[in-house]
N, C-alpha and C. Protein backbone atom coordinates (compact mmCIF):
# COMPACT_ATOMS: atom_id res chain seq x y z
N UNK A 1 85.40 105.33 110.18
CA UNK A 1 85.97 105.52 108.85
C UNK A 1 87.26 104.69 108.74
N UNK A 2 87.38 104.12 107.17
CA UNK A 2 88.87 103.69 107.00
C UNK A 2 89.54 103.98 106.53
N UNK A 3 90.71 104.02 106.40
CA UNK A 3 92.08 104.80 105.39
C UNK A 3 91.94 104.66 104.14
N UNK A 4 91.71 105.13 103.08
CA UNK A 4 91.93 105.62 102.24
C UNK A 4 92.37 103.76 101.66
N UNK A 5 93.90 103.68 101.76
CA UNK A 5 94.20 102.00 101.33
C UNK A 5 93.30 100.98 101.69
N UNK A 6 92.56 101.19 102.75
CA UNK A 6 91.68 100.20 103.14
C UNK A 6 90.36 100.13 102.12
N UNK A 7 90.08 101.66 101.95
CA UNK A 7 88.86 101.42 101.05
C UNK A 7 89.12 101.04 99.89
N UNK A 8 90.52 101.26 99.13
CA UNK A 8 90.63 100.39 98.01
C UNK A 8 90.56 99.05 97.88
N UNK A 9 91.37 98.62 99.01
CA UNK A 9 91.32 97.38 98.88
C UNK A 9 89.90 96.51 99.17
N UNK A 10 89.27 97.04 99.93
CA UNK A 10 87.81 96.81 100.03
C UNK A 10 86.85 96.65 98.49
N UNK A 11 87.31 97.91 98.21
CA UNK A 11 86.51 97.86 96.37
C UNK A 11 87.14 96.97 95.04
N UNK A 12 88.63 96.64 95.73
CA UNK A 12 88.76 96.00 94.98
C UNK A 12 88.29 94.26 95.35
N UNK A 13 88.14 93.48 96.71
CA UNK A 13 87.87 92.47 96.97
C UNK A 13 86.06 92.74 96.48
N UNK A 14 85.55 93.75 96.91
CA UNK A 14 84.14 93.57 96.55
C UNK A 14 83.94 93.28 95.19
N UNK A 15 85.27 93.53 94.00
CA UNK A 15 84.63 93.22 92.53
C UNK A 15 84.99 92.33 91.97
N UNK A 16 85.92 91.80 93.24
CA UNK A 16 86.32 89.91 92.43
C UNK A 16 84.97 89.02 93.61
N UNK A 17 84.27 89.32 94.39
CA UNK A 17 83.46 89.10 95.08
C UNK A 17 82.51 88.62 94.11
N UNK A 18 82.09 90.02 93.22
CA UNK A 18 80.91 89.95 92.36
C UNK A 18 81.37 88.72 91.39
N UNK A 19 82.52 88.47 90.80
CA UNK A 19 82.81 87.34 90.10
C UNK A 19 82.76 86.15 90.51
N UNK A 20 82.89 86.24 91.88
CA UNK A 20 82.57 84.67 92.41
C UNK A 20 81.16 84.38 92.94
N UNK A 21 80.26 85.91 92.83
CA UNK A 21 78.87 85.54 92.68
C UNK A 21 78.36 84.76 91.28
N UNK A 22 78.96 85.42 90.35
CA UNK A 22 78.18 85.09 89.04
C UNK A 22 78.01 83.69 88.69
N UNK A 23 76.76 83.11 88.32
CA UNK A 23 76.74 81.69 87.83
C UNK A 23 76.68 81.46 86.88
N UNK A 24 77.37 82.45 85.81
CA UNK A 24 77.32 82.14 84.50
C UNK A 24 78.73 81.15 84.24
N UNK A 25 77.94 80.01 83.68
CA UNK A 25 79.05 78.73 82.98
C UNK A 25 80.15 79.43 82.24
N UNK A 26 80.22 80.42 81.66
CA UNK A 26 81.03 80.50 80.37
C UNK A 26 82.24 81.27 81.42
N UNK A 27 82.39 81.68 82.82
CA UNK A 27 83.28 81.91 83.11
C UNK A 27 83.55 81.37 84.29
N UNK A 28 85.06 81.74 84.57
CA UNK A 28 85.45 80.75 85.61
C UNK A 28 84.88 80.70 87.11
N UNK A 29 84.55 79.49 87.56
CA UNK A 29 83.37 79.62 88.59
C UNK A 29 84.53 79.82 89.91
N UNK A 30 84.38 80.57 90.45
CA UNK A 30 85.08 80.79 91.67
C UNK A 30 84.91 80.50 93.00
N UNK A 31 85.86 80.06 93.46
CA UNK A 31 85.90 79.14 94.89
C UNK A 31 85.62 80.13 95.83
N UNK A 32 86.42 81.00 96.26
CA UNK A 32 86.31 82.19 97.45
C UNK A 32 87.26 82.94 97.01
N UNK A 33 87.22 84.12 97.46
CA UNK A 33 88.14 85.52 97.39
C UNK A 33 88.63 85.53 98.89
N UNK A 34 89.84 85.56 99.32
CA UNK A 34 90.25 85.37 100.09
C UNK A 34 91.28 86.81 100.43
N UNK A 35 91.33 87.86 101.90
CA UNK A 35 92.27 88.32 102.00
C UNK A 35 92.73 87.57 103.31
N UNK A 36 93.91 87.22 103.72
CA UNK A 36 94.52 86.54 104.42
C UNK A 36 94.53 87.35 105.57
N UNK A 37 94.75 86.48 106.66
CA UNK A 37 94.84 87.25 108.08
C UNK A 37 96.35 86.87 108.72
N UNK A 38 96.81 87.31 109.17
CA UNK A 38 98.48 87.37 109.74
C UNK A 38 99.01 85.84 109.45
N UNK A 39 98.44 84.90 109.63
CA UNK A 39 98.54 83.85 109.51
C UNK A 39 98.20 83.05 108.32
N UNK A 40 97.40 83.52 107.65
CA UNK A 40 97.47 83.04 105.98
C UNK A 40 96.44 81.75 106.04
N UNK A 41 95.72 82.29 107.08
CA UNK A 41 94.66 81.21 107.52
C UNK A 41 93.56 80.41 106.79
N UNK A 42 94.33 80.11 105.06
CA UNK A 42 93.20 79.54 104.50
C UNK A 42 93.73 78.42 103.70
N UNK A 43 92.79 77.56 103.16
CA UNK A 43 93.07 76.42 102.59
C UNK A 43 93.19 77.01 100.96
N UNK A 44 94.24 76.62 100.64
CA UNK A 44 94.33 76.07 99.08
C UNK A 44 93.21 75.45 98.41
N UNK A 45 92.78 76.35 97.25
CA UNK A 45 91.40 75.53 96.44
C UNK A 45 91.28 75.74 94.94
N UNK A 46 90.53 74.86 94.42
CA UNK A 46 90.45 75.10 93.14
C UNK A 46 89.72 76.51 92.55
N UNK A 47 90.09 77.19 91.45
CA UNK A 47 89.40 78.92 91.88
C UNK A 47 89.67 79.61 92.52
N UNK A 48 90.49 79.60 93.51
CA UNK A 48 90.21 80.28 94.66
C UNK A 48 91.20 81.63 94.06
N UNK A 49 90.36 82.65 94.62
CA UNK A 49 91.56 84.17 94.82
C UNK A 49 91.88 84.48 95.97
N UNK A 50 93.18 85.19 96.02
CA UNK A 50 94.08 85.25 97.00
C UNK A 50 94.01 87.09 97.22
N UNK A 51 94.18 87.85 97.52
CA UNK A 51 94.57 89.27 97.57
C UNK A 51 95.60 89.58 98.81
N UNK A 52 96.27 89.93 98.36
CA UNK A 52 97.49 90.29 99.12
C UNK A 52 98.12 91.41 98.70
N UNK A 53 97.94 92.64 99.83
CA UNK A 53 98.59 93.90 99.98
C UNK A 53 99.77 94.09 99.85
N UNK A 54 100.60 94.70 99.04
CA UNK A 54 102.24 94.95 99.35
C UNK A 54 102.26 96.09 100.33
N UNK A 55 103.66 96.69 100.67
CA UNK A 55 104.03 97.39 101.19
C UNK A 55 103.91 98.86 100.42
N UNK A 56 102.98 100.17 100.72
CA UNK A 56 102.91 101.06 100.17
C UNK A 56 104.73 101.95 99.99
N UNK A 57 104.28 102.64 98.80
CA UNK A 57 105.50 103.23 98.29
C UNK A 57 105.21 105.04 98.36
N UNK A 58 105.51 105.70 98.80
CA UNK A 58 105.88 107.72 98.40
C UNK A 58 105.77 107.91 97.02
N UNK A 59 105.33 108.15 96.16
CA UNK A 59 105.64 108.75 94.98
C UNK A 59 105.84 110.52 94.99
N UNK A 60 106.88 110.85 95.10
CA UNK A 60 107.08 112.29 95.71
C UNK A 60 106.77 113.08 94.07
N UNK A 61 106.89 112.77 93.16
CA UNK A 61 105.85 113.59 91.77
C UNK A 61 104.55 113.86 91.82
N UNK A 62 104.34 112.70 92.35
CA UNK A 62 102.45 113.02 92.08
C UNK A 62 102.19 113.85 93.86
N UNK A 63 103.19 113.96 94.75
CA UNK A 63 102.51 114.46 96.01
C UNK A 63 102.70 115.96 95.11
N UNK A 64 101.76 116.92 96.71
CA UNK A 64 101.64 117.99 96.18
C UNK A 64 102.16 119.03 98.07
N UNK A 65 102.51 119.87 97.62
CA UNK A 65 102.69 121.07 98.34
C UNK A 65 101.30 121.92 99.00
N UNK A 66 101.26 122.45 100.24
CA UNK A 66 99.72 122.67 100.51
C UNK A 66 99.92 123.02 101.85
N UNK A 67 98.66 123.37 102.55
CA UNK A 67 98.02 123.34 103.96
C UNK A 67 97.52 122.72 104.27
N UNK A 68 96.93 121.45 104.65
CA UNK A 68 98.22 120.58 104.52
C UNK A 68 98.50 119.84 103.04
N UNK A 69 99.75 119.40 103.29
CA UNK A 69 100.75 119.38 101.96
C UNK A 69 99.78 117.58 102.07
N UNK A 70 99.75 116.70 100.75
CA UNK A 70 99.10 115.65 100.11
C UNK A 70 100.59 115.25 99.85
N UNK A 71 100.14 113.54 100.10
CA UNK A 71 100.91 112.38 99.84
C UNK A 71 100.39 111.56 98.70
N UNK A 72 101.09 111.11 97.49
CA UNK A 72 100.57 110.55 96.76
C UNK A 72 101.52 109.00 97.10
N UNK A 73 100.45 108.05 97.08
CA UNK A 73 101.01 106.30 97.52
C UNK A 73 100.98 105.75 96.46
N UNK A 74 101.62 104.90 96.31
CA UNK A 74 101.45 103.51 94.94
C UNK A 74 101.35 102.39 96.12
N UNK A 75 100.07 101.91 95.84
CA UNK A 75 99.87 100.38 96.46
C UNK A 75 99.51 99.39 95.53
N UNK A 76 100.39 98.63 95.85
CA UNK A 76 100.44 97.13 94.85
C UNK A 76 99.67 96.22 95.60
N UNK A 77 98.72 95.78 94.74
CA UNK A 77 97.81 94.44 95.40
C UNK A 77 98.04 93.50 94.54
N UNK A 78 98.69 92.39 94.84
CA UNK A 78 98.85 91.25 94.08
C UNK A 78 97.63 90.18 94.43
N UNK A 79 96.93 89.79 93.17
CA UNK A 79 95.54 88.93 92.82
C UNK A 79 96.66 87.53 92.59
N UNK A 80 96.30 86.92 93.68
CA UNK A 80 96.56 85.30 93.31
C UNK A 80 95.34 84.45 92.55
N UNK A 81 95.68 83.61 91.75
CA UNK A 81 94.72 83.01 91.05
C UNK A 81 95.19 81.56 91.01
N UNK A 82 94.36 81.06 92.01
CA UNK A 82 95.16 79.30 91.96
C UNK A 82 93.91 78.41 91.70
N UNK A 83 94.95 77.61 91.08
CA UNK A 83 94.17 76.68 90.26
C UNK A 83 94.61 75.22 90.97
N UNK A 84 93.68 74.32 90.72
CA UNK A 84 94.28 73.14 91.57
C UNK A 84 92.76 72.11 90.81
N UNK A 85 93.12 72.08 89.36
CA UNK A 85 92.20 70.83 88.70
C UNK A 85 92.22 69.31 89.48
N UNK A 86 91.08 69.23 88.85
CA UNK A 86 91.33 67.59 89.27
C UNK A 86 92.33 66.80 88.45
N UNK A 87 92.68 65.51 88.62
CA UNK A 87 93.63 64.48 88.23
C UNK A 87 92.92 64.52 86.72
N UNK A 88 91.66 64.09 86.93
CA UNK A 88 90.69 63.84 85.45
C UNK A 88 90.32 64.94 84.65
N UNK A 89 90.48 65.92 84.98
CA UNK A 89 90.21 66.75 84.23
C UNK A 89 90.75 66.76 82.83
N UNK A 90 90.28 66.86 81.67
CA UNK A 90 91.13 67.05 80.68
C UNK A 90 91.51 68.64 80.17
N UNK A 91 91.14 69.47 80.87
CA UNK A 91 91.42 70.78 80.35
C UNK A 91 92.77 70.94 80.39
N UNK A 92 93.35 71.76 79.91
CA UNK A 92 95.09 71.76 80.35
C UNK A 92 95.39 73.00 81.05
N UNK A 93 95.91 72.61 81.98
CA UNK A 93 96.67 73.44 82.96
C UNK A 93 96.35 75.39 82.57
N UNK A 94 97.52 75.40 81.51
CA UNK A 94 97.46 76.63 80.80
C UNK A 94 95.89 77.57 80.45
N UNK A 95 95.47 76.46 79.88
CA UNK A 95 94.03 76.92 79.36
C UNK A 95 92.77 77.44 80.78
N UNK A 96 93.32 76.64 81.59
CA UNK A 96 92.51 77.04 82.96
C UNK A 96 92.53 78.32 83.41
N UNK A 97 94.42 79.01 83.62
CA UNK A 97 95.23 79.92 83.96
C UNK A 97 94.33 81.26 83.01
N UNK A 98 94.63 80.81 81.75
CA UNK A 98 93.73 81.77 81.12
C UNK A 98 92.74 82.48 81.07
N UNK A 99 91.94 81.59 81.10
CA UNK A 99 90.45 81.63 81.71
C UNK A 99 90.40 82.23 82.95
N UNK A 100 91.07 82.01 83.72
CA UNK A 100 90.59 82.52 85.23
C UNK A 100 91.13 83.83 85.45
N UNK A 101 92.60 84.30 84.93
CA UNK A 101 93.01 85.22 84.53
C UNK A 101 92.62 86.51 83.64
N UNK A 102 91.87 85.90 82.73
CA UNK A 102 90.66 87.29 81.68
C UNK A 102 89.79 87.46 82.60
N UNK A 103 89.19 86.30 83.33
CA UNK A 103 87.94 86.39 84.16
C UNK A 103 88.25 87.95 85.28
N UNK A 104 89.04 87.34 85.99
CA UNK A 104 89.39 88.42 86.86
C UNK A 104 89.86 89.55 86.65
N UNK A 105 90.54 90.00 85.41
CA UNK A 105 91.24 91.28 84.79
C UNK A 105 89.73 91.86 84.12
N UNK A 106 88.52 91.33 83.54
CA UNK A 106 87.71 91.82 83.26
C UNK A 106 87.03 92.13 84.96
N UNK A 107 86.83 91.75 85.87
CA UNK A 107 85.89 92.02 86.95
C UNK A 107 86.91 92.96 87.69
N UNK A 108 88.19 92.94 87.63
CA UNK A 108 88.86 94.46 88.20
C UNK A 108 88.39 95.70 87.75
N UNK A 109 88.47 95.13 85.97
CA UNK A 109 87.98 96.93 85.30
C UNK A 109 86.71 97.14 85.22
N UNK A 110 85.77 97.06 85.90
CA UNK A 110 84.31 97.56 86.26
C UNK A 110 84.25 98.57 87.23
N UNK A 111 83.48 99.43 86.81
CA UNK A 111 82.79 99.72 86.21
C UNK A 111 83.75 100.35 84.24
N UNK A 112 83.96 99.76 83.39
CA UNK A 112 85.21 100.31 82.58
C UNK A 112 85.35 101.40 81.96
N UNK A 113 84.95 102.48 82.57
CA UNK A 113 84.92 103.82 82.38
C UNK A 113 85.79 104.80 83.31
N UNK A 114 85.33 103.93 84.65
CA UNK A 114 85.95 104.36 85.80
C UNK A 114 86.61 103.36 86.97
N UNK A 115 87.15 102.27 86.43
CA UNK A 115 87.33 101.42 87.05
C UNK A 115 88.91 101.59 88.02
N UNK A 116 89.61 102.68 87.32
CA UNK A 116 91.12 103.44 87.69
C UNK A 116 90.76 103.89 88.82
N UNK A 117 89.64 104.32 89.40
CA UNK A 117 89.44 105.49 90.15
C UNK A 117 89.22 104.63 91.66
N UNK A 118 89.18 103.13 91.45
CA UNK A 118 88.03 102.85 92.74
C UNK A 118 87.00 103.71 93.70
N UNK A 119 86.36 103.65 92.67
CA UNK A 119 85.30 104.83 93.55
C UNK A 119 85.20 106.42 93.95
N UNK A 120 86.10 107.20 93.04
CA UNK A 120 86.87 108.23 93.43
C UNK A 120 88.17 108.16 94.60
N UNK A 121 88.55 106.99 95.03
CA UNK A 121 89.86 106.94 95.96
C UNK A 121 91.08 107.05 95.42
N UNK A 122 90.83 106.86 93.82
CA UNK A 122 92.30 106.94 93.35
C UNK A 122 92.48 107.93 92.28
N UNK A 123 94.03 108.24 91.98
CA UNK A 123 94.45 109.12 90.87
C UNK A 123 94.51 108.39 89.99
N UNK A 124 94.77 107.06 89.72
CA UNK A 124 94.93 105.69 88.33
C UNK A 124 94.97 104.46 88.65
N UNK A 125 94.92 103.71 88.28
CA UNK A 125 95.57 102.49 88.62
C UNK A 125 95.67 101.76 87.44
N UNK A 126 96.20 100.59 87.61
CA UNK A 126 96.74 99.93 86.43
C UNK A 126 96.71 98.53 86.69
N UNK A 127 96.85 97.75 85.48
CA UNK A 127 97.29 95.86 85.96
C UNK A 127 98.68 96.01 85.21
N UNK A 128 99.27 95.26 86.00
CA UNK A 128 100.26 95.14 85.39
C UNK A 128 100.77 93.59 85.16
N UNK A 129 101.90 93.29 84.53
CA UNK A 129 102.27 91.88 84.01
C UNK A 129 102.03 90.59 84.20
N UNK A 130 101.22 89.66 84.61
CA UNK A 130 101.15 88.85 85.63
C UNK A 130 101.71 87.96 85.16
N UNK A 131 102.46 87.10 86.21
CA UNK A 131 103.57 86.11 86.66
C UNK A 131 102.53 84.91 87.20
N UNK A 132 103.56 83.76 86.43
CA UNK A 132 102.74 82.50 86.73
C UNK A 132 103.38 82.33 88.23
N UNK A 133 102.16 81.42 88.86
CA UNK A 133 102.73 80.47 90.15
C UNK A 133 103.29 79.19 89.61
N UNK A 134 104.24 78.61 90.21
CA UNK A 134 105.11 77.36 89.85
C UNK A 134 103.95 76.54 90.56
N UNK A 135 103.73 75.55 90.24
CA UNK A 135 103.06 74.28 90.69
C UNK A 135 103.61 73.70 91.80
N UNK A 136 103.13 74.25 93.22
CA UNK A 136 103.32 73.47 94.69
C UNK A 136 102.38 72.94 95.22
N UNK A 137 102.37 71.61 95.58
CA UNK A 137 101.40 71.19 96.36
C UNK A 137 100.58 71.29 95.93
N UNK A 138 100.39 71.09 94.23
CA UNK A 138 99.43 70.82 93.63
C UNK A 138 97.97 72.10 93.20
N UNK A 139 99.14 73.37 93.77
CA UNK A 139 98.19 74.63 93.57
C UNK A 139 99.16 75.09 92.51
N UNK A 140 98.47 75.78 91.47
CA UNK A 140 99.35 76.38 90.44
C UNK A 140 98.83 77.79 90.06
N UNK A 141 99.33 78.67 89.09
CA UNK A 141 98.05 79.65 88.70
C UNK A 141 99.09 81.01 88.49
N UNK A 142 98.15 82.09 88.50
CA UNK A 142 98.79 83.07 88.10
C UNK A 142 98.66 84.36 88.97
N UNK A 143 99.31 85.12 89.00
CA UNK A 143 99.50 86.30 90.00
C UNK A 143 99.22 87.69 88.97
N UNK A 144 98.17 88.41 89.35
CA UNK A 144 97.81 90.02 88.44
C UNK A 144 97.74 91.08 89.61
N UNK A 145 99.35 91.85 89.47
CA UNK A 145 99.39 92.76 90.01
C UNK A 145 98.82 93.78 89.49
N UNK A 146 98.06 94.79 90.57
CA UNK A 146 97.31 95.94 90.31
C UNK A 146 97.82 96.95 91.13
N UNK A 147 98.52 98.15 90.41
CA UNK A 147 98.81 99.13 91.37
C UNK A 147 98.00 100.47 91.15
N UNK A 148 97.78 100.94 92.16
CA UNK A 148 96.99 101.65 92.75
C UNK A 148 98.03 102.96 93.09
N UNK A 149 97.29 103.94 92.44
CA UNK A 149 98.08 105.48 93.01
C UNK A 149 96.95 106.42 93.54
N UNK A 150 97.19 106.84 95.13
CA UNK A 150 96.06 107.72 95.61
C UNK A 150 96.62 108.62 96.39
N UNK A 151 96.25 109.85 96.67
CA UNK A 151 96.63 110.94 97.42
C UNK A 151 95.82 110.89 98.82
N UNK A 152 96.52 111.34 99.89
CA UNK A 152 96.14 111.76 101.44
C UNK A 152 96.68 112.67 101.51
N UNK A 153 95.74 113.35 102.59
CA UNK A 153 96.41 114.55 103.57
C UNK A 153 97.54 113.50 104.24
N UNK A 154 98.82 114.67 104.26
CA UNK A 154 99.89 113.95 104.76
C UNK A 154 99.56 114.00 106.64
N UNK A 155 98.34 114.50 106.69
CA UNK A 155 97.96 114.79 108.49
C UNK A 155 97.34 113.23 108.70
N UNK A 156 96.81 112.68 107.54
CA UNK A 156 95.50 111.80 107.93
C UNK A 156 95.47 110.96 106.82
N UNK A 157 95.97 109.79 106.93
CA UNK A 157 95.52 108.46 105.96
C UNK A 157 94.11 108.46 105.56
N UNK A 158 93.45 108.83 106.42
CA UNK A 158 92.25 108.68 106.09
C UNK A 158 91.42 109.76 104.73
N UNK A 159 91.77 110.51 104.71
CA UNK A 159 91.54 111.66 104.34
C UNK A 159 92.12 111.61 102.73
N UNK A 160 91.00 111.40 101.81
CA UNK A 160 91.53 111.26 100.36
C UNK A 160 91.49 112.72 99.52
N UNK A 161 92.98 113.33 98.99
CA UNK A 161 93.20 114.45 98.35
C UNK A 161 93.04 114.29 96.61
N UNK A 162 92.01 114.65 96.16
CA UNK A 162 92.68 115.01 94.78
C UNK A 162 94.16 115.22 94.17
């Protein structure tokens, strides 16, 4: 079994996964979904998504009192979205960002009824503001943070509390 954060983050790479299955033209065709390993062991690409875990946070409101007493977490997963057109391309920059950006904010909220919940692991979650990447090295794009609020037994990460 995995912790509780792990399975989110799992459900959430599995549904930008499904977006970089899809071969439908009308949306943005995706390079790889990428979560990085200590070393950040991947190449820069056109399409490509990035997922990167923040550091979990206590939210001591939403925990609860008990036998055992429940921890409620806020985990922030920041969705990189880099773009890296060709020279010839005539699309513009912006318009790419866009596109790849709806693309992926629509394939987070699936199933969109229950898409807050990842699977029953969570109490809500949310997207929140996303922040462009500055243009380095010829990768540019946009960043859609998603935070995530879920309860554990405070005995066992693993162990998901209502």
């Amino acid at each position: 079994m995995r912790p509780v954060s792990e399975r989110i983050a799992l459900v959430l790479f599995d549904r930008l996964q499904e977006l970089a299955a899809q071969l439908d033209p009308t949306n943005t065709v995706v390079s790889e979904v990428v979560r990085p390993t200590r070393y950040a062991t991947y190449t820069p690409q056109h399409n490509q998504i990035v997922i990167v875990q923040e550091s979990p946070e206590i939210d001591a409101q939403l925990s609860h009192a008990g036998n055992p007493p429940s921890v409620a977490w806020r985990q922030r997963f920041k969705v990189h979205c880099h773009v890296m057109p060709s020279e010839l391309d005539p699309t513009t920059l912006d318009s790419l960002i866009n596109n790849f950006v709806a693309d992926v904010v629509v394939a987070i909220c699936q199933p969109a009824s229950s898409w807050h919940t990842f699977g029953n692991l969570a109490i809500n979650a949310m997207i929140e503001g996303p922040q462009i990447i500055e243009a380095s090295g010829g990768v540019a794009g946009m960043t859609v943070p998603v935070l995530v609020v879920y309860r554990t037994s405070e005995l066992s990460p693993y162990e998901m509390r209502a």
